[in-house]
PDB file of N, CA and C in Angstrom:
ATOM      1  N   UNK A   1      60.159  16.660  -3.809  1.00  0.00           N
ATOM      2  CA  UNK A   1      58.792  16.234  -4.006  1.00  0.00           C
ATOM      3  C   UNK A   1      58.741  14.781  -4.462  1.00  0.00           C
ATOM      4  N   UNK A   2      59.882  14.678  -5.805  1.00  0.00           N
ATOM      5  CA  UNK A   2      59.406  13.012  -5.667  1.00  0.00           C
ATOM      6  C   UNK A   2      60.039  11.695  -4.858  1.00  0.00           C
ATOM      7  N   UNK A   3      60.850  12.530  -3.607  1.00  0.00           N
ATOM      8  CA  UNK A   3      61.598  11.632  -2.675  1.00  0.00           C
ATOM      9  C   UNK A   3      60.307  11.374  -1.928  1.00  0.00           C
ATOM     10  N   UNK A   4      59.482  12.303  -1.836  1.00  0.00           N
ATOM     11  CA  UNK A   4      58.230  12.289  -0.762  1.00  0.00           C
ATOM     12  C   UNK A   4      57.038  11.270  -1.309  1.00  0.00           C
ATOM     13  N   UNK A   5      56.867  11.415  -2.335  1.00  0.00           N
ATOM     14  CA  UNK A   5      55.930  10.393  -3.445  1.00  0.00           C
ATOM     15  C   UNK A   5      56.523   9.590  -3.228  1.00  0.00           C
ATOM     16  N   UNK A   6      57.958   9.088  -3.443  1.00  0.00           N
ATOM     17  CA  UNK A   6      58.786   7.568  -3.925  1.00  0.00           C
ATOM     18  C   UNK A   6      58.339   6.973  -2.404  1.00  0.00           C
ATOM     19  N   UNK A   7      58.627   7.792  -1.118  1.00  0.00           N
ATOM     20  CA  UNK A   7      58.607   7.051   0.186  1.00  0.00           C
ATOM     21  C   UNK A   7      56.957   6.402   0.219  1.00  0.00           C
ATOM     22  N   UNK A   8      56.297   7.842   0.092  1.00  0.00           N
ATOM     23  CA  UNK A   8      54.905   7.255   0.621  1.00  0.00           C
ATOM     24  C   UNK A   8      54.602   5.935  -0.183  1.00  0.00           C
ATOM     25  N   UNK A   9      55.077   5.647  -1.671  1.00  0.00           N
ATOM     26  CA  UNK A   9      54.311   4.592  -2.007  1.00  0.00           C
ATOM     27  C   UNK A   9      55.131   3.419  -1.741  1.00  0.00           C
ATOM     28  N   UNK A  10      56.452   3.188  -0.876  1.00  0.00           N
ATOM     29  CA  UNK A  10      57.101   2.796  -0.688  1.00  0.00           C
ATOM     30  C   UNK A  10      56.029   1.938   0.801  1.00  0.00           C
ATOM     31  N   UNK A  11      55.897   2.803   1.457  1.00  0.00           N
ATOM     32  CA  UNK A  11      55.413   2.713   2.883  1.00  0.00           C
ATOM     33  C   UNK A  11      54.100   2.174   2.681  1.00  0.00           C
ATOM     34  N   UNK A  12      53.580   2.529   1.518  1.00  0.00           N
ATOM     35  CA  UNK A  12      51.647   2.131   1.224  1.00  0.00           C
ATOM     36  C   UNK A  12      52.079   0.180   0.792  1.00  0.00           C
ATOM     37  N   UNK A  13      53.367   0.192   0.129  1.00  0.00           N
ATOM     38  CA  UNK A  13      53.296  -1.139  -0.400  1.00  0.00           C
ATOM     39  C   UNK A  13      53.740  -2.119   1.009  1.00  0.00           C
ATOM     40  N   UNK A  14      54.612  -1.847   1.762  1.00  0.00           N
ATOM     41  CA  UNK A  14      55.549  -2.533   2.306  1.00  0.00           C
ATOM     42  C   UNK A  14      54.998  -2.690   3.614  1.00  0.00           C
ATOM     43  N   UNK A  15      54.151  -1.533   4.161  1.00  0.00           N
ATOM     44  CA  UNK A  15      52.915  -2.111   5.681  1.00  0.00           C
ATOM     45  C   UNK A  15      52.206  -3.088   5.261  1.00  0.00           C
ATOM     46  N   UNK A  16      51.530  -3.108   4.602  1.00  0.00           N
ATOM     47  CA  UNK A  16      50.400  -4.494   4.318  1.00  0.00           C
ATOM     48  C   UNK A  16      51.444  -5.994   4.428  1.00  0.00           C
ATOM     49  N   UNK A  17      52.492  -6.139   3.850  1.00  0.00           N
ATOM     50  CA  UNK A  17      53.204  -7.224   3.752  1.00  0.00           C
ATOM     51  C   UNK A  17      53.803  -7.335   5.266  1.00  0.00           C
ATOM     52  N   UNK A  18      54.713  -6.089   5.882  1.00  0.00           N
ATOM     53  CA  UNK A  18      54.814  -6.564   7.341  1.00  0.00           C
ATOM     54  C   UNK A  18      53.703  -6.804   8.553  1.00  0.00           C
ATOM     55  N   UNK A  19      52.425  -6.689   8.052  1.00  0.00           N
ATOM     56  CA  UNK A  19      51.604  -6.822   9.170  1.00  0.00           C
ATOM     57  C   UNK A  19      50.692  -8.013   8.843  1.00  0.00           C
ATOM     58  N   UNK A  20      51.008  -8.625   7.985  1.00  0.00           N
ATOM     59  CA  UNK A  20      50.671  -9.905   7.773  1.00  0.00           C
ATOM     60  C   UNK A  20      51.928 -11.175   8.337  1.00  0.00           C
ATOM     61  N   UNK A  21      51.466 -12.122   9.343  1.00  0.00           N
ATOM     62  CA  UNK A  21      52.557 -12.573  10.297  1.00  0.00           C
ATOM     63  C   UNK A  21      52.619 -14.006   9.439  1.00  0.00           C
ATOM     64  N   UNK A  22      53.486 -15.168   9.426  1.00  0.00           N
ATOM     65  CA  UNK A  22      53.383 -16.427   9.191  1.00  0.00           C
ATOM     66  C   UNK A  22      52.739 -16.887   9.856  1.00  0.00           C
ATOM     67  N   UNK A  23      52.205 -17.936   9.185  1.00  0.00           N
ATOM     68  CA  UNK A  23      51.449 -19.063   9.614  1.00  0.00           C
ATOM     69  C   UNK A  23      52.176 -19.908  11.048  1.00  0.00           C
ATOM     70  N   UNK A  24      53.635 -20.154  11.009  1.00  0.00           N
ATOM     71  CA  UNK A  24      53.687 -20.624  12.148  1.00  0.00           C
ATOM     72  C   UNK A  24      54.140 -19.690  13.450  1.00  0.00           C
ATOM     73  N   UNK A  25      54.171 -18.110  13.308  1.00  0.00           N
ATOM     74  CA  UNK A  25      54.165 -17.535  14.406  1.00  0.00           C
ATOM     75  C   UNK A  25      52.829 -17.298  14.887  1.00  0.00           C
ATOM     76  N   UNK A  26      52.093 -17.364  14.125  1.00  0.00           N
ATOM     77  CA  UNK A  26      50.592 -17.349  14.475  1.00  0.00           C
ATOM     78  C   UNK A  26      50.342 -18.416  15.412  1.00  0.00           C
ATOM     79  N   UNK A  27      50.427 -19.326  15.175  1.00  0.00           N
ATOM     80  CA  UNK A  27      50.241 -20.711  15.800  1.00  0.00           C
ATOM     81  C   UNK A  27      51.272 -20.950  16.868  1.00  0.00           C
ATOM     82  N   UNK A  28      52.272 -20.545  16.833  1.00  0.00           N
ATOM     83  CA  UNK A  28      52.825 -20.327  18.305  1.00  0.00           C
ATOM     84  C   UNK A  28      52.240 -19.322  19.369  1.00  0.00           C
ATOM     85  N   UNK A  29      52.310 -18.738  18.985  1.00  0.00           N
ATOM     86  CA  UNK A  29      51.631 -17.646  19.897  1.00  0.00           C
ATOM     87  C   UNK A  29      49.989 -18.035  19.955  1.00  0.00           C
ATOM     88  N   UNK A  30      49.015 -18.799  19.439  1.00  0.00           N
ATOM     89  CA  UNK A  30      48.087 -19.176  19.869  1.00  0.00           C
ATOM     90  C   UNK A  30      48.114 -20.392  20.738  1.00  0.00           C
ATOM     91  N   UNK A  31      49.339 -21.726  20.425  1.00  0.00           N
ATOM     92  CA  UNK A  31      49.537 -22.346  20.985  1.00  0.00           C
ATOM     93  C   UNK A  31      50.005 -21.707  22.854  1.00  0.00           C
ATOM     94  N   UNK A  32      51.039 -20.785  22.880  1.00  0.00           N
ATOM     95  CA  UNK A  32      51.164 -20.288  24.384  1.00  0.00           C
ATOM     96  C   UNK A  32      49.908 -19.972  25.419  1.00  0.00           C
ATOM     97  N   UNK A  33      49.097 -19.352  24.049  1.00  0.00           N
ATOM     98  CA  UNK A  33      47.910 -18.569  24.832  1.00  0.00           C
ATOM     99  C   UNK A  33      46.826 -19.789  25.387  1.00  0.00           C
ATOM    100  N   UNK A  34      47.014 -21.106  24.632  1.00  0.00           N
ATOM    101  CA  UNK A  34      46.661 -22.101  24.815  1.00  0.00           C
ATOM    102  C   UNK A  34      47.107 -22.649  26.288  1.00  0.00           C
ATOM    103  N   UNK A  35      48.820 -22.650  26.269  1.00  0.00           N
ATOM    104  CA  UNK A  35      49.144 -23.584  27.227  1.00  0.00           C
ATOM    105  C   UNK A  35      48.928 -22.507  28.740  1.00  0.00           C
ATOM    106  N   UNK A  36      48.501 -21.452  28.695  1.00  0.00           N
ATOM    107  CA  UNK A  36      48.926 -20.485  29.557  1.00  0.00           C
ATOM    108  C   UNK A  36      47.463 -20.534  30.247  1.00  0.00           C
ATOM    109  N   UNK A  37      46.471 -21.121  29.583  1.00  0.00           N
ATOM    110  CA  UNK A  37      44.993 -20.982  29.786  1.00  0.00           C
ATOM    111  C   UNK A  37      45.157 -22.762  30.457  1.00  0.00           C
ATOM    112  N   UNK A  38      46.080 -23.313  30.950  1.00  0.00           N
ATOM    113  CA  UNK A  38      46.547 -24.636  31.666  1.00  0.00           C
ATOM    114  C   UNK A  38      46.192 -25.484  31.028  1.00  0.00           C
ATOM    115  N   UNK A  39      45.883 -25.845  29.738  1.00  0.00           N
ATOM    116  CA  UNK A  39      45.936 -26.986  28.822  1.00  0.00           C
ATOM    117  C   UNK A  39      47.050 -27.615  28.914  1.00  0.00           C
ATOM    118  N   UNK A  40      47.750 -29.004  28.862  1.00  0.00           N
ATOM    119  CA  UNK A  40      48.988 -29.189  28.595  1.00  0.00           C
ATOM    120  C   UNK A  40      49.350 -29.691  27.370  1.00  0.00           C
ATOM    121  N   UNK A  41      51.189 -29.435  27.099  1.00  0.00           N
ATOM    122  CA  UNK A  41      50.788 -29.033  25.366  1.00  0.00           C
ATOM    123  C   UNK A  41      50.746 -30.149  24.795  1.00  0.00           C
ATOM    124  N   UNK A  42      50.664 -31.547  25.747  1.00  0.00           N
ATOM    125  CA  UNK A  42      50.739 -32.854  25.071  1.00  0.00           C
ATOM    126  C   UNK A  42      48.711 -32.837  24.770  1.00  0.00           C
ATOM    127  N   UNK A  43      48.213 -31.844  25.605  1.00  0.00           N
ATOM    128  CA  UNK A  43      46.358 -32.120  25.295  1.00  0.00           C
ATOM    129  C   UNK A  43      46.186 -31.774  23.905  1.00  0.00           C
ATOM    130  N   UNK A  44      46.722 -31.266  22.902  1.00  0.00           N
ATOM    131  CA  UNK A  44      45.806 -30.573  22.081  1.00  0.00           C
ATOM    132  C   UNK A  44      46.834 -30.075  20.869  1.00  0.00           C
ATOM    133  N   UNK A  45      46.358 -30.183  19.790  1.00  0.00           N
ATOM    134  CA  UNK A  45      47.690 -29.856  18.503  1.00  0.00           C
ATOM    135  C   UNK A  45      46.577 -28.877  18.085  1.00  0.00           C
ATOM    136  N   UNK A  46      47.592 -28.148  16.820  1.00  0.00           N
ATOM    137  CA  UNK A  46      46.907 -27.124  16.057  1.00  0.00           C
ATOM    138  C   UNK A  46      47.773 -27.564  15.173  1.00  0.00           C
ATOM    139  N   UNK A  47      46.803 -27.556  13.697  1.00  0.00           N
ATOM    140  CA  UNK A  47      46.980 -27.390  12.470  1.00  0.00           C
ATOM    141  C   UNK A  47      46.584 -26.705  11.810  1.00  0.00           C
ATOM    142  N   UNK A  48      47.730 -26.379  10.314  1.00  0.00           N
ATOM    143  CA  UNK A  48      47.660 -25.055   9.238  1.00  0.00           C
ATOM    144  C   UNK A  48      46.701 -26.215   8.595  1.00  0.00           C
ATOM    145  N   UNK A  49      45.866 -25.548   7.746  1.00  0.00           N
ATOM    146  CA  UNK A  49      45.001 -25.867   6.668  1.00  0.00           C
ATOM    147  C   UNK A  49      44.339 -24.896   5.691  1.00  0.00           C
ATOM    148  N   UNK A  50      44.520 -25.241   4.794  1.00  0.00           N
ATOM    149  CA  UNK A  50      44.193 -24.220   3.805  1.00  0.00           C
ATOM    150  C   UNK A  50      42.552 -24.424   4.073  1.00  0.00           C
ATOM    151  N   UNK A  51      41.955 -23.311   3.051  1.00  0.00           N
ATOM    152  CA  UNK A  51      40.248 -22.711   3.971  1.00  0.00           C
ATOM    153  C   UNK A  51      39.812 -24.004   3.228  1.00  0.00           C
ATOM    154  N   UNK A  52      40.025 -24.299   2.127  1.00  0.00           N
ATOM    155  CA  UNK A  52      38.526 -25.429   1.362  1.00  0.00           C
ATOM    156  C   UNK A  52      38.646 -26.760   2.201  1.00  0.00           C
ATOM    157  N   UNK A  53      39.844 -26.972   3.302  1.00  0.00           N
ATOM    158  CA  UNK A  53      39.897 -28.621   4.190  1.00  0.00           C
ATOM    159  C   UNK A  53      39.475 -28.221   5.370  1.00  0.00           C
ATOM    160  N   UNK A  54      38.911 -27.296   5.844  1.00  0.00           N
ATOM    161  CA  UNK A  54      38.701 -26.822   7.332  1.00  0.00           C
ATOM    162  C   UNK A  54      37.968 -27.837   7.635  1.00  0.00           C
ATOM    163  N   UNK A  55      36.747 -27.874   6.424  1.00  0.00           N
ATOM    164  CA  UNK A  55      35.521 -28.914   7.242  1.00  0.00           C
ATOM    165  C   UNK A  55      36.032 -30.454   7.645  1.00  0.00           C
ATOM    166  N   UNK A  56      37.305 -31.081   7.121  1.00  0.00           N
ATOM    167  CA  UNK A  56      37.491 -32.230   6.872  1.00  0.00           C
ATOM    168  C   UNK A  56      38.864 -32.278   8.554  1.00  0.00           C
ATOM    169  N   UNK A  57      39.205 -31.042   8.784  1.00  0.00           N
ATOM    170  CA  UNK A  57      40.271 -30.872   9.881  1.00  0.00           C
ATOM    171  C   UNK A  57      39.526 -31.338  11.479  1.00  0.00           C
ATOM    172  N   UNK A  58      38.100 -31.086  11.008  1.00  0.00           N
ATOM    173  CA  UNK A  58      37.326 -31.908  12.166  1.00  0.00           C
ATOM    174  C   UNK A  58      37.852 -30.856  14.013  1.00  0.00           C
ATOM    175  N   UNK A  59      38.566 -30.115  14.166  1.00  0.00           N
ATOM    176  CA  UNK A  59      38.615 -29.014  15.091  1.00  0.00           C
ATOM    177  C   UNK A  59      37.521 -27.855  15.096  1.00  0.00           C
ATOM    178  N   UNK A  60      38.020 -26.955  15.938  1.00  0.00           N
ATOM    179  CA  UNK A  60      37.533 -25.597  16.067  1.00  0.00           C
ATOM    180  C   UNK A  60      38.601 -24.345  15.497  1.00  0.00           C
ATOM    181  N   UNK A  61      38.532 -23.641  14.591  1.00  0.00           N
ATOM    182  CA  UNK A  61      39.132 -23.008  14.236  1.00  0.00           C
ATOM    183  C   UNK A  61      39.366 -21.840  15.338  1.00  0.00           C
ATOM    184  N   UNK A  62      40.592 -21.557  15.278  1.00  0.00           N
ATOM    185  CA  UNK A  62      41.156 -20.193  16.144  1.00  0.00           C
ATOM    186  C   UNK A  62      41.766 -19.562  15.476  1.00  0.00           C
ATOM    187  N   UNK A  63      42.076 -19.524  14.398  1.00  0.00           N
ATOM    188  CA  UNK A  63      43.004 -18.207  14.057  1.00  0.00           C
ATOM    189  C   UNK A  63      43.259 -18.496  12.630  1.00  0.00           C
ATOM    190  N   UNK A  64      43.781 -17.405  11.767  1.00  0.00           N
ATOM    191  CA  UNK A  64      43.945 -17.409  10.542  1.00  0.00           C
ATOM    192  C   UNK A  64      45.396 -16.720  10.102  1.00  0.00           C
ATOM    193  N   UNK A  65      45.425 -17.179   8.723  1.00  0.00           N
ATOM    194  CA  UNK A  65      47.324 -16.449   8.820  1.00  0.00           C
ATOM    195  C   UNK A  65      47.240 -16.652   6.573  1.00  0.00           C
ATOM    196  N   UNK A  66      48.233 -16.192   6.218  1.00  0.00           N
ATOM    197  CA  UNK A  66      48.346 -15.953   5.308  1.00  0.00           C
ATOM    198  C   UNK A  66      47.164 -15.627   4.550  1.00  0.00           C
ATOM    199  N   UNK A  67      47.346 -14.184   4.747  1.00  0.00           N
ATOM    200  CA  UNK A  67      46.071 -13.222   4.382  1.00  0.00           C
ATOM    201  C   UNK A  67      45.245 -13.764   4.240  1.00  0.00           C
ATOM    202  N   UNK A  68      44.327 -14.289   4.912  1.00  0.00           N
ATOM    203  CA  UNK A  68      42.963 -15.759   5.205  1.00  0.00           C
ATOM    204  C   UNK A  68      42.999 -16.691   4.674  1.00  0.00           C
ATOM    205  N   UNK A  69      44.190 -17.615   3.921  1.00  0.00           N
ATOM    206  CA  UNK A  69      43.848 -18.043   3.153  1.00  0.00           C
ATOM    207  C   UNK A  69      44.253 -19.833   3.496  1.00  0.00           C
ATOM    208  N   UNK A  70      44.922 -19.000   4.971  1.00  0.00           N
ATOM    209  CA  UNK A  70      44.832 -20.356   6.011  1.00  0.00           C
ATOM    210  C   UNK A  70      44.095 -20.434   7.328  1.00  0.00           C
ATOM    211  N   UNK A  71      43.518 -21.560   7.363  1.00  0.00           N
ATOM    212  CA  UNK A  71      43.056 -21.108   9.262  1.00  0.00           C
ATOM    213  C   UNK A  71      44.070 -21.937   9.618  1.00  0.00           C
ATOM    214  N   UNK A  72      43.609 -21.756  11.188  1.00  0.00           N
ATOM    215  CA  UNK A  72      44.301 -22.896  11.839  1.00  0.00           C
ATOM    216  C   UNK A  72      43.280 -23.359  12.948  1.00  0.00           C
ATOM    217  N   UNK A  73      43.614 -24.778  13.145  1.00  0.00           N
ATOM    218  CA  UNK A  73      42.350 -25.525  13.673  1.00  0.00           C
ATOM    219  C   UNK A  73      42.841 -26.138  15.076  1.00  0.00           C
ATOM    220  N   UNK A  74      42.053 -26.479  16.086  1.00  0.00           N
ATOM    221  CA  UNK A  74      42.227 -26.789  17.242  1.00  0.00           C
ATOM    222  C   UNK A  74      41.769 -27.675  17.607  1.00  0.00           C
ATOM    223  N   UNK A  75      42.228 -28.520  17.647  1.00  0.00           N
ATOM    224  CA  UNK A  75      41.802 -29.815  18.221  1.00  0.00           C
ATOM    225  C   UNK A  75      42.513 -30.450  19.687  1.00  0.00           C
ATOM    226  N   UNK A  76      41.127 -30.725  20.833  1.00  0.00           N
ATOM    227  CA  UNK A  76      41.921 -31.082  22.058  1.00  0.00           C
ATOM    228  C   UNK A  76      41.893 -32.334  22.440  1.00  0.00           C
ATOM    229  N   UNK A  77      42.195 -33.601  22.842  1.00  0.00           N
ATOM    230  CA  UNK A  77      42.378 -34.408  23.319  1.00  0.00           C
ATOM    231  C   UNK A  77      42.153 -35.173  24.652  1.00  0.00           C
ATOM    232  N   UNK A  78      41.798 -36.135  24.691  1.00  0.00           N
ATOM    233  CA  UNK A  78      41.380 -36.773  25.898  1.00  0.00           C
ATOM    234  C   UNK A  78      42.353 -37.438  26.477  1.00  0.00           C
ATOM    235  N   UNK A  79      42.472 -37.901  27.615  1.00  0.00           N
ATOM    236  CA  UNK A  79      43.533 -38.124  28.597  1.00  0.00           C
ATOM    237  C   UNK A  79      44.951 -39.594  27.486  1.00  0.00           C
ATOM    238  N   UNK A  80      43.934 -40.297  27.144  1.00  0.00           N
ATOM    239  CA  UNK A  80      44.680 -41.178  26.223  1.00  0.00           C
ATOM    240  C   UNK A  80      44.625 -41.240  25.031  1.00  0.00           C
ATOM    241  N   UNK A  81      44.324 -40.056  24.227  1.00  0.00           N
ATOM    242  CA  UNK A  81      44.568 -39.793  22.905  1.00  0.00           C
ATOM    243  C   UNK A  81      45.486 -39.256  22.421  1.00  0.00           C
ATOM    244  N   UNK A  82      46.121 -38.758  22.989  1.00  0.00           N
ATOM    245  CA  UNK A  82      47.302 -37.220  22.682  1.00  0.00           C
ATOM    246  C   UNK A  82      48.135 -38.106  21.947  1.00  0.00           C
ATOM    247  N   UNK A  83      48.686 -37.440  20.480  1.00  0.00           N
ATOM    248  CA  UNK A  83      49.383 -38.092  19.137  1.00  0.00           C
ATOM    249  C   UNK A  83      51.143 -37.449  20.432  1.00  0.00           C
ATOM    250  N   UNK A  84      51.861 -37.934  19.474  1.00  0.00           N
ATOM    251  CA  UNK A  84      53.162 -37.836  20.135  1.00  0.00           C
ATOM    252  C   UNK A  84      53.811 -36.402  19.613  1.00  0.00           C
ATOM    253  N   UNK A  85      53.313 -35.730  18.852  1.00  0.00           N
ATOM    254  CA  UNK A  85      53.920 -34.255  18.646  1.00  0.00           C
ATOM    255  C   UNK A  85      52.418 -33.371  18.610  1.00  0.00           C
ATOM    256  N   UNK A  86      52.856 -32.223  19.650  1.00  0.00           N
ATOM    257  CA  UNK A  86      51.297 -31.630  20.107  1.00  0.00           C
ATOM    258  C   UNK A  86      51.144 -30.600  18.361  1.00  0.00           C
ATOM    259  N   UNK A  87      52.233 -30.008  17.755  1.00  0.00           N
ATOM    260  CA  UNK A  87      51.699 -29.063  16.889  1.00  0.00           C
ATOM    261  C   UNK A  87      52.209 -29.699  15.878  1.00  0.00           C
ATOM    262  N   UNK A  88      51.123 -29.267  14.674  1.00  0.00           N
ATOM    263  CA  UNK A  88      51.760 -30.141  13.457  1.00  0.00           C
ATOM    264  C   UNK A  88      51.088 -29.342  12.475  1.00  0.00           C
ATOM    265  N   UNK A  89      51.790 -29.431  11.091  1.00  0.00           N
ATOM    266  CA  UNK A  89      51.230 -28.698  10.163  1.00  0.00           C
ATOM    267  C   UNK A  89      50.488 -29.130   8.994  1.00  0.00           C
TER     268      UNK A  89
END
């Protein structure tokens, strides 16, 4: 009985932490879904930002990562703007 208690609260603590992903697999995998939608990856960076600089990140937010307490922002580029590294943090 208390192998069965010890697991379940084992399992109640330890899902919440694996289903929360990093910040930069998040952003890879939004970045693909990006380049796959034919953006190229020199058009457009994404940056981590914590929530209180979003307004100052001047993008469109797409996605969030460390239990909300980051977004990440999207910003695309015009033919002669593109900075020299497309993702940055």
């Amino acid at each position: 009985m208390k192998k069965t208690i010890m697991l379940s609260v084992a399992l109640f603590v330890i899902t919440p932490l694996a289903a929360q992903a990093s910040c930069e697999s998040v952003r890879d995998a939004i970045s693909q879904k990006i380049v796959q939608n034919g953006v190229p990856e020199s058009g457009f960076k994404l940056d981590i930002v914590p929530n209180d600089q979003v307004g100052q990140a001047g993008g469109q937010v797409v996605g969030h990562c460390e239990n909300d307490s980051q977004k990440i922002v999207y910003t695309r580029f015009s033919e002669g703007d593109a900075p020299a590294a497309n993702v940055s943090q």
